[in-house]
Protein backbone atom coordinates (compact mmCIF):
# COMPACT_ATOMS: atom_id res chain seq x y z
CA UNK A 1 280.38 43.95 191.52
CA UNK A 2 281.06 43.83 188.01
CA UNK A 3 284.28 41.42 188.95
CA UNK A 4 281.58 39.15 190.46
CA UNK A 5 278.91 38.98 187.99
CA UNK A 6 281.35 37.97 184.94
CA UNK A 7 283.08 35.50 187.50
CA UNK A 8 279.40 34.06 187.70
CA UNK A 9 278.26 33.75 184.02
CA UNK A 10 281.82 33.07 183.22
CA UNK A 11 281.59 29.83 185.90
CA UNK A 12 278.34 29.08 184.43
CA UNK A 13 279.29 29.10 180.87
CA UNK A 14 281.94 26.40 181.50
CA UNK A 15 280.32 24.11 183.35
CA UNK A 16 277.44 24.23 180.45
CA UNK A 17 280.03 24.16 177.83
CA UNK A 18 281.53 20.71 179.81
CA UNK A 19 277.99 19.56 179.89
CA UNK A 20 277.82 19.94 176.03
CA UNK A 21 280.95 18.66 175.17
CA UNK A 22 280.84 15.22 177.47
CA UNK A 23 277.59 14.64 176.10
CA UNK A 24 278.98 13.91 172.44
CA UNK A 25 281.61 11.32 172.12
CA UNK A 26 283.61 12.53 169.37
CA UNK A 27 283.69 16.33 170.93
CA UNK A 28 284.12 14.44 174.39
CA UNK A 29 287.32 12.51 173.29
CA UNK A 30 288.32 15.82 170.90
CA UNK A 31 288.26 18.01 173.73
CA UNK A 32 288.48 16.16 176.81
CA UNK A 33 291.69 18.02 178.40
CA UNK A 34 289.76 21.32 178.47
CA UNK A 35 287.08 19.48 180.47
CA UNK A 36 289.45 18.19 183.28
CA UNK A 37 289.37 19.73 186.12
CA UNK A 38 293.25 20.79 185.92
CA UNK A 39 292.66 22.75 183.10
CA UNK A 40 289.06 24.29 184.35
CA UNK A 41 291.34 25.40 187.30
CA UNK A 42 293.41 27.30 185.09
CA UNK A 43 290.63 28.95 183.39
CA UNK A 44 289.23 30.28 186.58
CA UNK A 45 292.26 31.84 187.51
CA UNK A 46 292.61 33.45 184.01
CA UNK A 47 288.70 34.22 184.63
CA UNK A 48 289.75 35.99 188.11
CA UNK A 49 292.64 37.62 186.27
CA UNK A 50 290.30 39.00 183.67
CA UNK A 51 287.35 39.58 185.71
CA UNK A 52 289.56 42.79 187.96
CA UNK A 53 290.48 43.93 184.04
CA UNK A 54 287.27 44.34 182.61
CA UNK A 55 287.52 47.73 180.54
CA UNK A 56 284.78 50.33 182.37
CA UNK A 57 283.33 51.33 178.81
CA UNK A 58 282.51 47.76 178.12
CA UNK A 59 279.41 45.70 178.61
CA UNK A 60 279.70 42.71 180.81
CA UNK A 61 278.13 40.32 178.19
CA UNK A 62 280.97 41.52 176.27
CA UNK A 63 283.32 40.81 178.70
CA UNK A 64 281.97 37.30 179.14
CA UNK A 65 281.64 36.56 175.31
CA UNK A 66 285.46 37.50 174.64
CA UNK A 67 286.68 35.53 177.34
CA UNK A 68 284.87 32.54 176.75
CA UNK A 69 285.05 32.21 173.11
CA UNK A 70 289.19 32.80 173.94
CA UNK A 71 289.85 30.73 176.50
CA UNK A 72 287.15 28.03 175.23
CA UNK A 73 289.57 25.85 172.61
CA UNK A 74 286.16 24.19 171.33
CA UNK A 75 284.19 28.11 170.81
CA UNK A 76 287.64 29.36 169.89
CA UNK A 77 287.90 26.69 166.85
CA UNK A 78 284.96 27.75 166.06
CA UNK A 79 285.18 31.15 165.64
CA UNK A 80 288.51 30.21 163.78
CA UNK A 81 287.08 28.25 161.63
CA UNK A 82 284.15 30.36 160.86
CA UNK A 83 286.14 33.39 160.20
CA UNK A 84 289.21 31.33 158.76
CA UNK A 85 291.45 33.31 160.82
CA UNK A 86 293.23 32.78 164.22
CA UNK A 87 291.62 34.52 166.62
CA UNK A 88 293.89 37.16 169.17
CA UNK A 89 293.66 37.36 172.68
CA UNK A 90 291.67 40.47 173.66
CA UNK A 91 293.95 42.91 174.43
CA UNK A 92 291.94 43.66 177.63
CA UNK A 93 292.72 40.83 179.43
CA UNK A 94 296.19 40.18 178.06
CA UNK A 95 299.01 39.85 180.48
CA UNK A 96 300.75 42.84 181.49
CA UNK A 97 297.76 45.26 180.70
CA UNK A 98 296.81 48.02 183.28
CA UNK A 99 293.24 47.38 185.18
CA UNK A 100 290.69 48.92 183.69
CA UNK A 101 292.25 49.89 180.57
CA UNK A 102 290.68 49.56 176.91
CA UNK A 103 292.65 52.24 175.08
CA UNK A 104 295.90 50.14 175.04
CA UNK A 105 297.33 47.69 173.22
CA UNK A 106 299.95 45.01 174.75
């Protein structure tokens, strides 16, 4: 269930993020390869991938906020450029990391 419900808001939060972006021309033409459906493909399948990976000790807003502000180059640059440091991959949903697992570290 868990799986399901960040699949959802994770869905959700693209398509609004899209929304955003297309609406402003400079972001539009900035960003407009992470808005194509090609790459929103990909991020479903990474969202799928994380989604069965989700650590149990962690909230699923959580869950939703790391991925998106990851795998979202416009809320990753952000972030970046906010905290003036490159942002990692959460370890959760990094490749090669057992289901379930928050303890470890790829």
């Amino acid at each position: 269930m868990r799986a399901a419900g960040h699949l959802c808001v994770v869905q959700t939060t693209i398509l609004a993020n899209a929304i955003d972006l297309a609406s402003n021309p400079v972001r539009a033409k900035t960003y407009r390869n992470m808005i194509a459906a090609a790459e929103v493909a990909f991020t479903m399948c990474e969202a799928v991938w994380a989604s069965e990976r989700i650590p149990e000790d962690m909230e699923l807003a959580d869950a939703v906020d790391d991925f998106c502000s990851y795998m979202l180059k416009n809320l990753r640059d952000e972030d970046e450029r906010d905290s003036g440091q490159p942002m990692k991959l959460p370890h959760w949903f990094a490749r090669g990391m057992p289901s379930g697992t928050s303890d470890q570290k790829p």
